[in-house]
PDB file of N, CA and C in Angstrom:
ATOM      1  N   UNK A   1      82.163  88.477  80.765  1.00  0.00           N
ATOM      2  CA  UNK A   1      83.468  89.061  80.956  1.00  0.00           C
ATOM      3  C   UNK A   1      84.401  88.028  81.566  1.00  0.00           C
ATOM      4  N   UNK A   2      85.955  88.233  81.324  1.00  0.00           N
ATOM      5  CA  UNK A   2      86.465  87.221  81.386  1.00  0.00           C
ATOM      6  C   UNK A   2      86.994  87.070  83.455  1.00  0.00           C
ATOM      7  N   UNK A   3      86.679  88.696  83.773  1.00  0.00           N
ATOM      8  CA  UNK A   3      87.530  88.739  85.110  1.00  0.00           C
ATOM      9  C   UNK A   3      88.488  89.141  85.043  1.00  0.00           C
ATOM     10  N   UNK A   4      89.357  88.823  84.423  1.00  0.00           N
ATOM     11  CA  UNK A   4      91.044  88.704  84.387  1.00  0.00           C
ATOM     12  C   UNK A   4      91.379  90.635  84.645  1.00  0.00           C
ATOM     13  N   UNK A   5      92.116  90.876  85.566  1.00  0.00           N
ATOM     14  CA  UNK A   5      92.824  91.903  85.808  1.00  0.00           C
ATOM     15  C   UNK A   5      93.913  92.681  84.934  1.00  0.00           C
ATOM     16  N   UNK A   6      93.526  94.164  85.082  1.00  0.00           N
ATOM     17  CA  UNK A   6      94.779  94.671  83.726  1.00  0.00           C
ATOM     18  C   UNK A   6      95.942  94.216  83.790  1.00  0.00           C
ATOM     19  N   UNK A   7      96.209  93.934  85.307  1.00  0.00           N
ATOM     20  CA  UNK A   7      97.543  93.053  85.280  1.00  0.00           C
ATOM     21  C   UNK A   7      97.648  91.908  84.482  1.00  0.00           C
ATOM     22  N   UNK A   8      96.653  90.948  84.677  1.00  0.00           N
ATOM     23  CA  UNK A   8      96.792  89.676  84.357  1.00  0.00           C
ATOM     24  C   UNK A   8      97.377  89.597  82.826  1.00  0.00           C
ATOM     25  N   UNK A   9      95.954  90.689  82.476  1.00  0.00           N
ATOM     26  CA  UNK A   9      95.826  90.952  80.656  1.00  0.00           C
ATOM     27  C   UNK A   9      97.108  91.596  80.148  1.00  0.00           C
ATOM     28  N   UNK A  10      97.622  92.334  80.865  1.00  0.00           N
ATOM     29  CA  UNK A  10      99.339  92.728  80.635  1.00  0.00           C
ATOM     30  C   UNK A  10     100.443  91.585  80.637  1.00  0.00           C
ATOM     31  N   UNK A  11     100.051  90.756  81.201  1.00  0.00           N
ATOM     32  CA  UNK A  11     100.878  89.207  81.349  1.00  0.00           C
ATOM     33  C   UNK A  11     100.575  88.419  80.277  1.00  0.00           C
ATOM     34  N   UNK A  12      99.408  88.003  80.250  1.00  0.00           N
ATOM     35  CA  UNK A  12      98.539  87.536  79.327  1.00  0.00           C
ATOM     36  C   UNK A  12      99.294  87.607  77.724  1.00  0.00           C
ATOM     37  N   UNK A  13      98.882  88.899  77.713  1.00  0.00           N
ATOM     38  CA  UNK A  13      99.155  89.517  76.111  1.00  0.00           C
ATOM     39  C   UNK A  13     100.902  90.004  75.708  1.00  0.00           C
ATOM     40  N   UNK A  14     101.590  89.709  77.163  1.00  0.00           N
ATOM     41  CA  UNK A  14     102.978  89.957  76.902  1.00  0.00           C
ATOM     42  C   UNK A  14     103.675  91.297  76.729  1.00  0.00           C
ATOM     43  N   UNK A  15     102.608  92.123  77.257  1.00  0.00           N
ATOM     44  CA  UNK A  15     103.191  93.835  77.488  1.00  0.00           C
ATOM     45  C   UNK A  15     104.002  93.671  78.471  1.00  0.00           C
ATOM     46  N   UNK A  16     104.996  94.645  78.671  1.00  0.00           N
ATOM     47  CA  UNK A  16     106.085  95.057  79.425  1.00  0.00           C
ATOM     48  C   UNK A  16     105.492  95.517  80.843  1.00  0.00           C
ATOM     49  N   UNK A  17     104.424  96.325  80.497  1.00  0.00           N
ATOM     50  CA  UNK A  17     103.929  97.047  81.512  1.00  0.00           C
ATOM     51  C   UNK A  17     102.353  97.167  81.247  1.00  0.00           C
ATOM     52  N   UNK A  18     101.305  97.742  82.819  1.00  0.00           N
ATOM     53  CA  UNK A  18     100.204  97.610  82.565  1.00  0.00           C
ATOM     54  C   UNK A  18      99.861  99.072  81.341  1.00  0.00           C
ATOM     55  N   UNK A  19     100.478  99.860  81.993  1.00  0.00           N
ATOM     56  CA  UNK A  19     100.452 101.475  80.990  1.00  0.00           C
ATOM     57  C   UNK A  19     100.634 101.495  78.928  1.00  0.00           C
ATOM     58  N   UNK A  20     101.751 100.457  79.000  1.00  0.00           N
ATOM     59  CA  UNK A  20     101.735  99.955  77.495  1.00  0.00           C
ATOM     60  C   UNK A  20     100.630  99.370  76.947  1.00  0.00           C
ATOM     61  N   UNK A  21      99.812  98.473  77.788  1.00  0.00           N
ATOM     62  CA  UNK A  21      98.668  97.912  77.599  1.00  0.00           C
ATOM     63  C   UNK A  21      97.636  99.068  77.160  1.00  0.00           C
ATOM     64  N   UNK A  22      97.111  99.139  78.251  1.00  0.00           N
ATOM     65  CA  UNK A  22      96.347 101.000  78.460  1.00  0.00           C
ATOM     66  C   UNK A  22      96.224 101.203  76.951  1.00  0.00           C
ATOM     67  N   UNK A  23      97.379 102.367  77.154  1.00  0.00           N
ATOM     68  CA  UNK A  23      97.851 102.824  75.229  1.00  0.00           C
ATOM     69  C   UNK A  23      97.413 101.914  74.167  1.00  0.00           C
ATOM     70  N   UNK A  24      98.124 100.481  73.987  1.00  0.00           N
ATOM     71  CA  UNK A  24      97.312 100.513  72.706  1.00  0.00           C
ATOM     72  C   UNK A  24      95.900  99.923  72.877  1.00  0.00           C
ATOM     73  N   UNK A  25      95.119  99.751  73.786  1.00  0.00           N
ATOM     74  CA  UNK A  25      93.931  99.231  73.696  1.00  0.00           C
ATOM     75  C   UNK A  25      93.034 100.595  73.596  1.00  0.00           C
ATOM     76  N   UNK A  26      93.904 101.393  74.268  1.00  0.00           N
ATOM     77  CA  UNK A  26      92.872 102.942  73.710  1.00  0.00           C
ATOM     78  C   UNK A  26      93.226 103.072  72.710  1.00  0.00           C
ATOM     79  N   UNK A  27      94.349 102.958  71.477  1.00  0.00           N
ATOM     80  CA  UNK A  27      94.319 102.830  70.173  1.00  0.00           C
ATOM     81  C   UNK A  27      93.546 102.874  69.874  1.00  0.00           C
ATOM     82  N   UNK A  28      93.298 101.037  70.135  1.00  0.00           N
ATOM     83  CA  UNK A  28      92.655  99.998  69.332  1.00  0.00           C
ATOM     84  C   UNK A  28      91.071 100.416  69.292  1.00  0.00           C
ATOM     85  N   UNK A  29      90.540 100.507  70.563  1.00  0.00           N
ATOM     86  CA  UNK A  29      89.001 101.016  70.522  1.00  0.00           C
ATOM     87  C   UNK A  29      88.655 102.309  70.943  1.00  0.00           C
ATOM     88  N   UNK A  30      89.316 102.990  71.183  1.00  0.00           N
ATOM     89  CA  UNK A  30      89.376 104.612  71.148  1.00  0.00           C
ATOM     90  C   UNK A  30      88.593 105.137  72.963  1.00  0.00           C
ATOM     91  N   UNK A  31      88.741 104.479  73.821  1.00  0.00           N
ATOM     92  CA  UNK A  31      88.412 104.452  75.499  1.00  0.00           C
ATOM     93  C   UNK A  31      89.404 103.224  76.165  1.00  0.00           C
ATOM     94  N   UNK A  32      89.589 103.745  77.404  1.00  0.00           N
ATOM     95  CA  UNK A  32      90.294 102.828  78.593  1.00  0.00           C
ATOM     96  C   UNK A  32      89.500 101.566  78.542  1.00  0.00           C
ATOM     97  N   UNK A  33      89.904 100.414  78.846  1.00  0.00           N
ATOM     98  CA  UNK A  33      89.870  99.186  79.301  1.00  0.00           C
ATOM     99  C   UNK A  33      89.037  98.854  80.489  1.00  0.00           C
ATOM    100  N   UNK A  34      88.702 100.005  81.270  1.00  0.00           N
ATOM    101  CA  UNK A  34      87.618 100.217  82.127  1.00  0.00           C
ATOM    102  C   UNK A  34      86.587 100.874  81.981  1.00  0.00           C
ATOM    103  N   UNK A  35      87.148 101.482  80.894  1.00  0.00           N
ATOM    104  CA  UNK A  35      85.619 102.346  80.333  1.00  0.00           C
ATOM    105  C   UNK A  35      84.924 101.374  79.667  1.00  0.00           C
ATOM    106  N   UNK A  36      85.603 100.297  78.505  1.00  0.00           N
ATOM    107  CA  UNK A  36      85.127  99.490  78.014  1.00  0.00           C
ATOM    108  C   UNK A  36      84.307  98.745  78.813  1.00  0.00           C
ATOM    109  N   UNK A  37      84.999  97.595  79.752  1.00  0.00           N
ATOM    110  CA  UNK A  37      84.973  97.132  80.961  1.00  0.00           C
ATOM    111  C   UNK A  37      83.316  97.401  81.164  1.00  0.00           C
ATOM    112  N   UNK A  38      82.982  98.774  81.966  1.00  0.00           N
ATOM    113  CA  UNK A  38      81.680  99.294  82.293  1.00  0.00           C
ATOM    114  C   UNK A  38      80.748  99.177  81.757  1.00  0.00           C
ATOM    115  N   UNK A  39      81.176  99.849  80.221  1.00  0.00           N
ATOM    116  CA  UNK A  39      79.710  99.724  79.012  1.00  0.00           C
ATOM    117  C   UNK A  39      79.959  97.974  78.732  1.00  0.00           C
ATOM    118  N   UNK A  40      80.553  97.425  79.030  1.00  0.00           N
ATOM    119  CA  UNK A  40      80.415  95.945  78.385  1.00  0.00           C
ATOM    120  C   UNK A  40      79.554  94.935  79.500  1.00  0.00           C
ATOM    121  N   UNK A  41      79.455  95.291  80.829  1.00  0.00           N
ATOM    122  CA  UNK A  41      78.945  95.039  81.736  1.00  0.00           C
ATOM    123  C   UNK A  41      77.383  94.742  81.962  1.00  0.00           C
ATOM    124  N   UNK A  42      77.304  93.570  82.545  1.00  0.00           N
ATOM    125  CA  UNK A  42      75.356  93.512  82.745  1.00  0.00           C
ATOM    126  C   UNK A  42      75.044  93.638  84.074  1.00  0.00           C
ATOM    127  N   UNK A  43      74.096  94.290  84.316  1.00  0.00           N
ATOM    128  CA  UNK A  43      73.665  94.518  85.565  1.00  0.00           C
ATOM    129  C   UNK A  43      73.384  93.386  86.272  1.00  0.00           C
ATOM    130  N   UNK A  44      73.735  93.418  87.900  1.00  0.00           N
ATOM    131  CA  UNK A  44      73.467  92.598  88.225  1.00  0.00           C
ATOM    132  C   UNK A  44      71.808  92.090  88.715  1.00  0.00           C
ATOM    133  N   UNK A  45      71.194  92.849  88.102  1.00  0.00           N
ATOM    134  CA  UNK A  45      69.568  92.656  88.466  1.00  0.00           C
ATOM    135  C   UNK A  45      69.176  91.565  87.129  1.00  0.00           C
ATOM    136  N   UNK A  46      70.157  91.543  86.194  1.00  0.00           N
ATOM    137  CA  UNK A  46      69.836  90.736  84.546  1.00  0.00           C
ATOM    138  C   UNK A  46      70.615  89.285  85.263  1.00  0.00           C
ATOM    139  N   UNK A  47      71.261  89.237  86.119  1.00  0.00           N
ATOM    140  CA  UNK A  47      72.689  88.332  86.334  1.00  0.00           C
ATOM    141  C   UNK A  47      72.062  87.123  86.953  1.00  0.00           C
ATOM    142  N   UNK A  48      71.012  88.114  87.969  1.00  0.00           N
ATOM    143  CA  UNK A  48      70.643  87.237  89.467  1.00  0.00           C
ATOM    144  C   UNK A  48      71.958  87.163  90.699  1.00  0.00           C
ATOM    145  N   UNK A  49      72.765  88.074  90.215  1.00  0.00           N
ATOM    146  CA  UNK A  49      73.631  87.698  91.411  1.00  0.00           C
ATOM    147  C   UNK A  49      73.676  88.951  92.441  1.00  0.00           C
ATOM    148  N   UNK A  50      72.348  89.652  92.652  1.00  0.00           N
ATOM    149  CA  UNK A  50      72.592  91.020  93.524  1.00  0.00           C
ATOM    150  C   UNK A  50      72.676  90.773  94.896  1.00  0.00           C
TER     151      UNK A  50
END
């Protein structure tokens, strides 16, 4: 994962706002950016960093 904050990724990608972001990325993959976020996530017992 890259880290980068919805803010950042709202800067990043040149949205107006973080909420415009939001919207179309739930479009795009049909869940929040933190929902994604979660299921995209490795535990940190796989990481070594607990």
């Amino acid at each position: 994962m890259s880290g980068l904050s919805i803010g950042d990724l709202t800067l990043t990608l040149d949205f107006a706002h973080p909420s415009a972001f939001i919207r179309a990325f739930r479009r795009w993959t049909g869940e929040t950016p933190a929902a994604w976020r979660d299921k995209k996530a490795v535990p940190a017992s796989l990481t070594g960093r607990e």
